[in-house]
N, C-alpha and C. Protein backbone atom coordinates (compact mmCIF):
# COMPACT_ATOMS: atom_id res chain seq x y z
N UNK A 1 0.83 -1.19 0.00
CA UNK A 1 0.00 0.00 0.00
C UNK A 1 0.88 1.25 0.00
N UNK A 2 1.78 0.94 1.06
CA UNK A 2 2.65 2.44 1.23
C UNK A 2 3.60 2.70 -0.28
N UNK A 3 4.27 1.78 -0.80
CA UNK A 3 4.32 1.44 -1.94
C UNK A 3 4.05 1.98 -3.26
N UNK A 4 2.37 1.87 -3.48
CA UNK A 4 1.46 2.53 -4.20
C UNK A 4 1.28 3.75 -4.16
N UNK A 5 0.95 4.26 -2.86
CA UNK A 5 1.00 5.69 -2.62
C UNK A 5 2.26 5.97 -2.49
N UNK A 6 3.93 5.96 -2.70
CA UNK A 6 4.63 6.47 -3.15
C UNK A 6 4.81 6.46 -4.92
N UNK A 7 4.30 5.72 -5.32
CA UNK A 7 3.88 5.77 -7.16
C UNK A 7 3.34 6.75 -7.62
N UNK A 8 2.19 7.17 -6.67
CA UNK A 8 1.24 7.86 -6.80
C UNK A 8 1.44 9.32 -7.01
N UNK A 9 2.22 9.83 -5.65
CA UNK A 9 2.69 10.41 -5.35
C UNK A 9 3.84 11.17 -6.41
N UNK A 10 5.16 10.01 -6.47
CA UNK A 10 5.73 10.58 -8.04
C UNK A 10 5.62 10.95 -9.03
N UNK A 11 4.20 10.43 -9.27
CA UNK A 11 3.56 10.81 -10.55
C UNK A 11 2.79 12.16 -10.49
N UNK A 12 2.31 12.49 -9.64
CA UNK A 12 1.29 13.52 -9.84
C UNK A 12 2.88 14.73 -9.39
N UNK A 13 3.93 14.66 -9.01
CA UNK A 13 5.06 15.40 -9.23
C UNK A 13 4.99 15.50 -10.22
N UNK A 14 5.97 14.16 -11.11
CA UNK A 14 6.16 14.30 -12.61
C UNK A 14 5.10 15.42 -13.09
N UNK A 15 3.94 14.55 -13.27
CA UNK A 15 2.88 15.52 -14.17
C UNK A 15 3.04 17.02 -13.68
N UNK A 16 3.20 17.33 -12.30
CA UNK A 16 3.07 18.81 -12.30
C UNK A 16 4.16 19.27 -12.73
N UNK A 17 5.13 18.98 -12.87
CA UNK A 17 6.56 19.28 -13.84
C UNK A 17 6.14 19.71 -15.30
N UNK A 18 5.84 18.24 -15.94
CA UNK A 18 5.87 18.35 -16.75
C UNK A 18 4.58 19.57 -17.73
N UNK A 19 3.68 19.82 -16.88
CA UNK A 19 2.85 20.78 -17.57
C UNK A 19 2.82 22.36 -16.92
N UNK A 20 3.27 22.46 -15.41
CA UNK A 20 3.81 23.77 -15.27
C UNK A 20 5.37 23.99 -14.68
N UNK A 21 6.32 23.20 -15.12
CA UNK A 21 7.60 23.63 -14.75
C UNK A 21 8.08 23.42 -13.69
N UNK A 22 7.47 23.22 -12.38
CA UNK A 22 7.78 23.66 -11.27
C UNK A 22 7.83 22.14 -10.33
N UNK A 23 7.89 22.48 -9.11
CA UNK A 23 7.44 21.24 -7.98
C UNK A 23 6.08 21.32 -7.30
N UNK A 24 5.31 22.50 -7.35
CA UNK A 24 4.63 22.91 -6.49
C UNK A 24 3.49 22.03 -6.53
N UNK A 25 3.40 20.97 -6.26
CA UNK A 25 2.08 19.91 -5.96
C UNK A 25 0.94 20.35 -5.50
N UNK A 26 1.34 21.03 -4.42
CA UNK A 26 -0.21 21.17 -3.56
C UNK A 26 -0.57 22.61 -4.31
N UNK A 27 -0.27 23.46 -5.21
CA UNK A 27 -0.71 24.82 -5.52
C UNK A 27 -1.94 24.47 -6.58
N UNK A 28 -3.17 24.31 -5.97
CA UNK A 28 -4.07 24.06 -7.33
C UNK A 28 -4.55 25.23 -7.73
N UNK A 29 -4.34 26.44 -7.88
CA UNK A 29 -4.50 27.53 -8.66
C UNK A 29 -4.74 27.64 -10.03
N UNK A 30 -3.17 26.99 -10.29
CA UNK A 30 -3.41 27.59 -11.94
C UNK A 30 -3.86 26.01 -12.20
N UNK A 31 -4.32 27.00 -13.73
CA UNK A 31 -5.06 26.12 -14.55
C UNK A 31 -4.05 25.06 -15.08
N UNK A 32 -4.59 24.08 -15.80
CA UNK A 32 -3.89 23.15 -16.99
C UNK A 32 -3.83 23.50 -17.98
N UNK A 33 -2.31 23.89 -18.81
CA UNK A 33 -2.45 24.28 -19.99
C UNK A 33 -2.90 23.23 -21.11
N UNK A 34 -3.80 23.49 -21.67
CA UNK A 34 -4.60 22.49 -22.54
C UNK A 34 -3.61 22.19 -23.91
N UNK A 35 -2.91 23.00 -24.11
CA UNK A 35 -2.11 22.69 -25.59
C UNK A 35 -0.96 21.98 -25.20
N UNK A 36 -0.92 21.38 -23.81
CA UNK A 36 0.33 20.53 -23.45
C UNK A 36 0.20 18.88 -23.51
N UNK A 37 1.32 18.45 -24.44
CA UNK A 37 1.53 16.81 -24.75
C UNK A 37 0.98 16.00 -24.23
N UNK A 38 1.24 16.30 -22.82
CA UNK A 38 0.91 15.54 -21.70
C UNK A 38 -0.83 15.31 -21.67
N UNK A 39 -0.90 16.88 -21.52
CA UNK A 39 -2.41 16.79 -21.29
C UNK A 39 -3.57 16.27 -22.51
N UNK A 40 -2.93 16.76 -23.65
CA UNK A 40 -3.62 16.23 -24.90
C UNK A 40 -3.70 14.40 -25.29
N UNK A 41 -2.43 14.04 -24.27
CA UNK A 41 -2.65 12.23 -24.24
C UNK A 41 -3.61 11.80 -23.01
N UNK A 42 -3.61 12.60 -22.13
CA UNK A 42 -4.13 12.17 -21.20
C UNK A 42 -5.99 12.47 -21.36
N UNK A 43 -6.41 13.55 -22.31
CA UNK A 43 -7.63 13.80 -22.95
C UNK A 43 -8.17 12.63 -23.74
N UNK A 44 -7.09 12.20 -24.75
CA UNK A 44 -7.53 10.68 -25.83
C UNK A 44 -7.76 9.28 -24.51
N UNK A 45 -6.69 9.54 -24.11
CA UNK A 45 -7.01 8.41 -22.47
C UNK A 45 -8.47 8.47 -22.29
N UNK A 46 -8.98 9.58 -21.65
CA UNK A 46 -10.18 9.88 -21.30
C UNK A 46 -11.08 9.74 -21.77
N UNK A 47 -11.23 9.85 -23.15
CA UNK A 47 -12.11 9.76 -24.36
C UNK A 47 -12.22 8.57 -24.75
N UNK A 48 -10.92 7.64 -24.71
CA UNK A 48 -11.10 6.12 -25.00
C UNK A 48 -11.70 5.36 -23.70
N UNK A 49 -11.22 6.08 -22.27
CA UNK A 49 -11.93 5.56 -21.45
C UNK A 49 -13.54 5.82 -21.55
N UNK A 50 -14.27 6.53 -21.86
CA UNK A 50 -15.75 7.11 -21.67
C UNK A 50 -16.18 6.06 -22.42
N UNK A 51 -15.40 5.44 -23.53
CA UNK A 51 -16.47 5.22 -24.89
C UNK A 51 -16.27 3.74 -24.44
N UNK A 52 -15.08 3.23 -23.77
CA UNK A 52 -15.21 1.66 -23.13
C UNK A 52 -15.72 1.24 -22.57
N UNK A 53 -16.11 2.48 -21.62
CA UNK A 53 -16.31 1.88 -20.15
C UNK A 53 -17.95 1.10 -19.87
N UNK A 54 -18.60 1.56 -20.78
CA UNK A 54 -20.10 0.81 -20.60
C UNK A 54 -19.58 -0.73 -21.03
N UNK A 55 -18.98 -0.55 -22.26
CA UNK A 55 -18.72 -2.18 -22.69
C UNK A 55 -17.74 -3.08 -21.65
N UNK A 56 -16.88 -2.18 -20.78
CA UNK A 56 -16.40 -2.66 -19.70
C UNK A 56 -17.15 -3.28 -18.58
N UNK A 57 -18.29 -2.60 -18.26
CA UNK A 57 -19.04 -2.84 -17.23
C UNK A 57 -19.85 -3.83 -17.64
N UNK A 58 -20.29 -3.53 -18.97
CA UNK A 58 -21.30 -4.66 -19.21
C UNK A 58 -20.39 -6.48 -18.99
N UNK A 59 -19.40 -6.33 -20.02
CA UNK A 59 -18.37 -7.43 -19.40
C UNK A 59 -18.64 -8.02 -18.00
N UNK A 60 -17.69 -6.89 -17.56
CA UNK A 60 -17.47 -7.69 -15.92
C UNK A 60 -19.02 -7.89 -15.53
N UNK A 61 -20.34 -7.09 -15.19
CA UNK A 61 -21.71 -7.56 -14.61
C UNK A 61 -21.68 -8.81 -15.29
N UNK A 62 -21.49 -9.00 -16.45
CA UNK A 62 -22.49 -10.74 -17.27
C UNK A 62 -21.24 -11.76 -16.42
N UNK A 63 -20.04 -11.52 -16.61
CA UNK A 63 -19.06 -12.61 -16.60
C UNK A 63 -19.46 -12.98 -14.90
N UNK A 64 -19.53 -11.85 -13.76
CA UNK A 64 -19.75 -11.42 -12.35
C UNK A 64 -20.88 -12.40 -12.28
N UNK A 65 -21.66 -12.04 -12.91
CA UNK A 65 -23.44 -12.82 -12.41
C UNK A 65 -23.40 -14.51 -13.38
N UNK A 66 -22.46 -14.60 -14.49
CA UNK A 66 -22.34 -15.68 -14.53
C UNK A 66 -21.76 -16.74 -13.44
N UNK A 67 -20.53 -16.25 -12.91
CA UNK A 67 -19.40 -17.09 -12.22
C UNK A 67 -20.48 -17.58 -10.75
N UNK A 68 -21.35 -16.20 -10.43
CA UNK A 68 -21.91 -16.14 -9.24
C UNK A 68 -23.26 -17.12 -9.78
N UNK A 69 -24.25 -17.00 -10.60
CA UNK A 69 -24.78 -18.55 -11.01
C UNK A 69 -24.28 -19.76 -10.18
N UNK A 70 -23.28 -19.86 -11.50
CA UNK A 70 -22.42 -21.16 -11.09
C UNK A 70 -21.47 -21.34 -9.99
N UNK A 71 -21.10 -20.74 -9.35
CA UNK A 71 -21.55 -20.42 -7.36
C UNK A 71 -22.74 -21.13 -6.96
N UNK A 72 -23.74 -20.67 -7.23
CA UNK A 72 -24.90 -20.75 -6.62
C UNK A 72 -25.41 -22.16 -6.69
N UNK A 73 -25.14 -23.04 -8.23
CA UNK A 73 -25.88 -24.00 -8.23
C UNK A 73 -24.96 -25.32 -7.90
N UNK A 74 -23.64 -24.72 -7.64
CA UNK A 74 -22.62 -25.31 -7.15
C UNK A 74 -23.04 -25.92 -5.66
N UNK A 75 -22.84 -24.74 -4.79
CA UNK A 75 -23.81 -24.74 -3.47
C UNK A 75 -25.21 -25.59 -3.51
N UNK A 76 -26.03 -25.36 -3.87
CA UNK A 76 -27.19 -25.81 -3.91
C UNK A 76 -26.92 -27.72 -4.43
N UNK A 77 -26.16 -27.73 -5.56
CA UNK A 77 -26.08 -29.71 -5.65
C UNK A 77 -25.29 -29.68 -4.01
N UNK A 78 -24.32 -28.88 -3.80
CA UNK A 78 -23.74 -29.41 -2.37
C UNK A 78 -24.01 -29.93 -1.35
N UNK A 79 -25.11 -28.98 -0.74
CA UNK A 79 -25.77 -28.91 0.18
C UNK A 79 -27.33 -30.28 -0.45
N UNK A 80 -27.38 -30.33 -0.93
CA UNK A 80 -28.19 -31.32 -1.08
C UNK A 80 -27.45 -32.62 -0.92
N UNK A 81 -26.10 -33.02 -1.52
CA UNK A 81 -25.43 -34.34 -1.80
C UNK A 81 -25.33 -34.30 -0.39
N UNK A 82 -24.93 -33.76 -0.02
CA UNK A 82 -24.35 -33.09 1.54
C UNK A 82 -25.68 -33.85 2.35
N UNK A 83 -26.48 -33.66 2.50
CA UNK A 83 -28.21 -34.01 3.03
C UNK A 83 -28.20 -35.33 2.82
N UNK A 84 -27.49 -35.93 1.64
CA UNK A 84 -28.36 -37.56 1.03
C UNK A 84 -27.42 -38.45 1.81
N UNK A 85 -25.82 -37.58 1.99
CA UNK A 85 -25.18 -38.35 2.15
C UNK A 85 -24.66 -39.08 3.77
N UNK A 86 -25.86 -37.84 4.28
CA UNK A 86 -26.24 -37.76 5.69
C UNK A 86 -26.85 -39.33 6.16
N UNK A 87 -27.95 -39.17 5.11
CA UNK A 87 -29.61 -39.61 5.22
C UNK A 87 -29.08 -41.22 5.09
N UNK A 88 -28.45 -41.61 4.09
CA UNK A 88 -27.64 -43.26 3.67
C UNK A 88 -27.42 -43.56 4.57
N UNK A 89 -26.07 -43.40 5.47
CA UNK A 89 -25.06 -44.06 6.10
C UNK A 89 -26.08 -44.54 7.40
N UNK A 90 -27.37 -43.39 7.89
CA UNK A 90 -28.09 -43.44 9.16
C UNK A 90 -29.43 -44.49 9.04
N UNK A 91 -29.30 -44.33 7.82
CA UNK A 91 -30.25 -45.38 6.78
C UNK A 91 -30.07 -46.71 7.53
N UNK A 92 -28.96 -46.78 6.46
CA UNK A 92 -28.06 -48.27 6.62
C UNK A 92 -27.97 -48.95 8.17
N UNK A 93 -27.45 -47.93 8.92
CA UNK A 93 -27.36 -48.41 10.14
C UNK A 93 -28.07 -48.19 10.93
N UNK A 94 -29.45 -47.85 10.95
CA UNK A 94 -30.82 -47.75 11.57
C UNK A 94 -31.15 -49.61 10.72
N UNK A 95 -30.79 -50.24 10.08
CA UNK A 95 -31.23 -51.23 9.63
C UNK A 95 -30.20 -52.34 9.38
N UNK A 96 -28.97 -52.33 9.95
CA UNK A 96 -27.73 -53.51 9.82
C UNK A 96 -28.37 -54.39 10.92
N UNK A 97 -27.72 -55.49 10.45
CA UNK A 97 -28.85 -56.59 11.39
C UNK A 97 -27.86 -56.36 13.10
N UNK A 98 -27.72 -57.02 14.45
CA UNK A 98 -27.18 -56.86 15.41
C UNK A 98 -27.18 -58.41 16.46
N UNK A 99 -26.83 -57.66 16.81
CA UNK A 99 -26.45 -59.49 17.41
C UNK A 99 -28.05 -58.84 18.73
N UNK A 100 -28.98 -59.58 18.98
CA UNK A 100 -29.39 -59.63 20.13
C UNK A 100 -28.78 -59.03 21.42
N UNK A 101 -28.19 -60.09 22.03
CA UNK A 101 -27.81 -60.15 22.97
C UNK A 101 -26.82 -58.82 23.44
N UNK A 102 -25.82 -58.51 22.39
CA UNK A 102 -25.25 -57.18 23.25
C UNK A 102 -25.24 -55.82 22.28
N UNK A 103 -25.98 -56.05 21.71
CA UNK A 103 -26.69 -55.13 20.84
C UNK A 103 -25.51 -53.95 19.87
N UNK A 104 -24.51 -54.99 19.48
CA UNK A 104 -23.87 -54.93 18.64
C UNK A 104 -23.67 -55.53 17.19
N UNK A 105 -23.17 -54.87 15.96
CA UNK A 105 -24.01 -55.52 14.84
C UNK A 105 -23.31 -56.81 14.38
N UNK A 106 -23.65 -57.23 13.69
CA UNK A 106 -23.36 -58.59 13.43
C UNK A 106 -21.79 -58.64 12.44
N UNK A 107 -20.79 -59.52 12.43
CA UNK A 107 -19.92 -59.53 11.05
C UNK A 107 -19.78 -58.96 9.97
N UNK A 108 -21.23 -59.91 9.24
CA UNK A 108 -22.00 -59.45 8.13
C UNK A 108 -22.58 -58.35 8.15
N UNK A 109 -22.72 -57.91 8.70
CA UNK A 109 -23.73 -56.59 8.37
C UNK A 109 -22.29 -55.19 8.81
N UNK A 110 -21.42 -55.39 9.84
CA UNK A 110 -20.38 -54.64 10.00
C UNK A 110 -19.77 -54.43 8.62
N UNK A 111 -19.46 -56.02 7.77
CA UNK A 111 -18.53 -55.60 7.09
C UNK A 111 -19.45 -54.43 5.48
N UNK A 112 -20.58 -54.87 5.73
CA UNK A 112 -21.68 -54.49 4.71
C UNK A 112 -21.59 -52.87 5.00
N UNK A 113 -21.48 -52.28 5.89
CA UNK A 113 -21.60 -51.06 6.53
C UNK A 113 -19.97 -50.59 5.72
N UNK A 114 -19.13 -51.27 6.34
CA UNK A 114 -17.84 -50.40 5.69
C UNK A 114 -17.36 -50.57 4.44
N UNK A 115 -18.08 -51.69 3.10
CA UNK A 115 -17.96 -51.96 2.02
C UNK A 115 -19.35 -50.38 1.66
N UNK A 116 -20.05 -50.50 1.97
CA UNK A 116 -21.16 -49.56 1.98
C UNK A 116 -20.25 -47.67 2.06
N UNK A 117 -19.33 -47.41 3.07
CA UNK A 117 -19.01 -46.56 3.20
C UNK A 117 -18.20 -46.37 2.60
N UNK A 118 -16.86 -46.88 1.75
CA UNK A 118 -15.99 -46.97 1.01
C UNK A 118 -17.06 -46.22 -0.77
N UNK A 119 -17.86 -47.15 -1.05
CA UNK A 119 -18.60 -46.76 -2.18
C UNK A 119 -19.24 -45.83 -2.56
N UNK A 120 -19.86 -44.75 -0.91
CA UNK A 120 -20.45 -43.84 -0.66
C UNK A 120 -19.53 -42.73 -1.16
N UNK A 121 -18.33 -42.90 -0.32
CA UNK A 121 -16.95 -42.38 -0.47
C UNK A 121 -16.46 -41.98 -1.67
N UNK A 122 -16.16 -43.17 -2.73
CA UNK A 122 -16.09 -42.87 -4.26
C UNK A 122 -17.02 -41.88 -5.12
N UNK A 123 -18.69 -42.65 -4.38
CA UNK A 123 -19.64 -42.12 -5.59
C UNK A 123 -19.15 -40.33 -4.92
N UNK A 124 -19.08 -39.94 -3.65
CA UNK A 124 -18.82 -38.79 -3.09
C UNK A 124 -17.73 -38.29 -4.15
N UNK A 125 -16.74 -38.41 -4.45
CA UNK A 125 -15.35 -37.98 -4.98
C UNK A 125 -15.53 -37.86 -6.72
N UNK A 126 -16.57 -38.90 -7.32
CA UNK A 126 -16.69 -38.84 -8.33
C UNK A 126 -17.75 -37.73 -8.85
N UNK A 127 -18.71 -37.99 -8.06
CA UNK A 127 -19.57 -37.31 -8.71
C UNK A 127 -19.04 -35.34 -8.30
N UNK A 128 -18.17 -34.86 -7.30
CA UNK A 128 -17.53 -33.77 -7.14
C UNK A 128 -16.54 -33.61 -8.58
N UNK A 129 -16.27 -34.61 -9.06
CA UNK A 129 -15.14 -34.26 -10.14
C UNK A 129 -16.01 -34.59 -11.81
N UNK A 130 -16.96 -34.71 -11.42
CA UNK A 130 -17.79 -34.76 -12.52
C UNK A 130 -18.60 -33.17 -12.74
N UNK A 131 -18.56 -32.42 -11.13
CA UNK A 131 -19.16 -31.02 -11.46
C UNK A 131 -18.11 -30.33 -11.78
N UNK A 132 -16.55 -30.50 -11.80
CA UNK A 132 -16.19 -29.11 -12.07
C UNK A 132 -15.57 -29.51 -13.70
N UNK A 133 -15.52 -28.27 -13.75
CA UNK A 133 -15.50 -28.08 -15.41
C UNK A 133 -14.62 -27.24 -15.87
């Protein structure tokens, strides 16, 4: 920052040099002489800026509200996969069979649970690399 505002700074020297002679920065009195190099490039500047700048803006708003879209519907599959992927695993194990007696689940159904979570896992990773583009 401090940086910048020493750029800044040099320059609006330079320029006051170069169109009234002097150092005097802070004297805003006199005018700008209009028939000076400087100032006559810095007028076409101005003029090319006026006539861009709508097509500038229009740019950045469409590209801005595009990216932010696709933000949005980014979020939205997220938070949904996000929800399903909740809803499965509590699924599954609201329903793995259990042994009776100490009300722990069975072998079969343990190993069904972590063959189950491994796949969840993938379809999770795949279907993330299937949204970006």
């Amino acid at each position: 920052v401090i940086l910048n505002m020493a750029w800044a700074a040099a320059f609006c020297v330079w320029v006051r040099h170069q169109t009234h002679g002097d150092y005097q920065v802070f004297n805003l009195d006199a005018a700008l002489e209009e028939d000076s190099p400087l100032v006559s490039a810095f007028k076409i500047a101005d003029r090319l800026w006026s006539t861009l700048m709508s097509f500038t803006t229009f740019l950045l708003t469409f590209f801005v509200g595009q990216a932010y879209n696709f933000w949005k519907s980014f979020i939205d599959v997220g938070r949904s996969i996000q929800g399903r992927f909740n809803a499965i695993p509590m699924l599954l194990a609201s329903h793995a069979a259990r042994n009776p007696k100490t009300g722990r689940y069975t072998p079969e159904a343990e190993s069904f649970l972590r063959d189950m979570a491994k796949q969840l896992k993938l379809f999770h990773l795949l279907h993330w690399a299937s949204q970006a583009r």
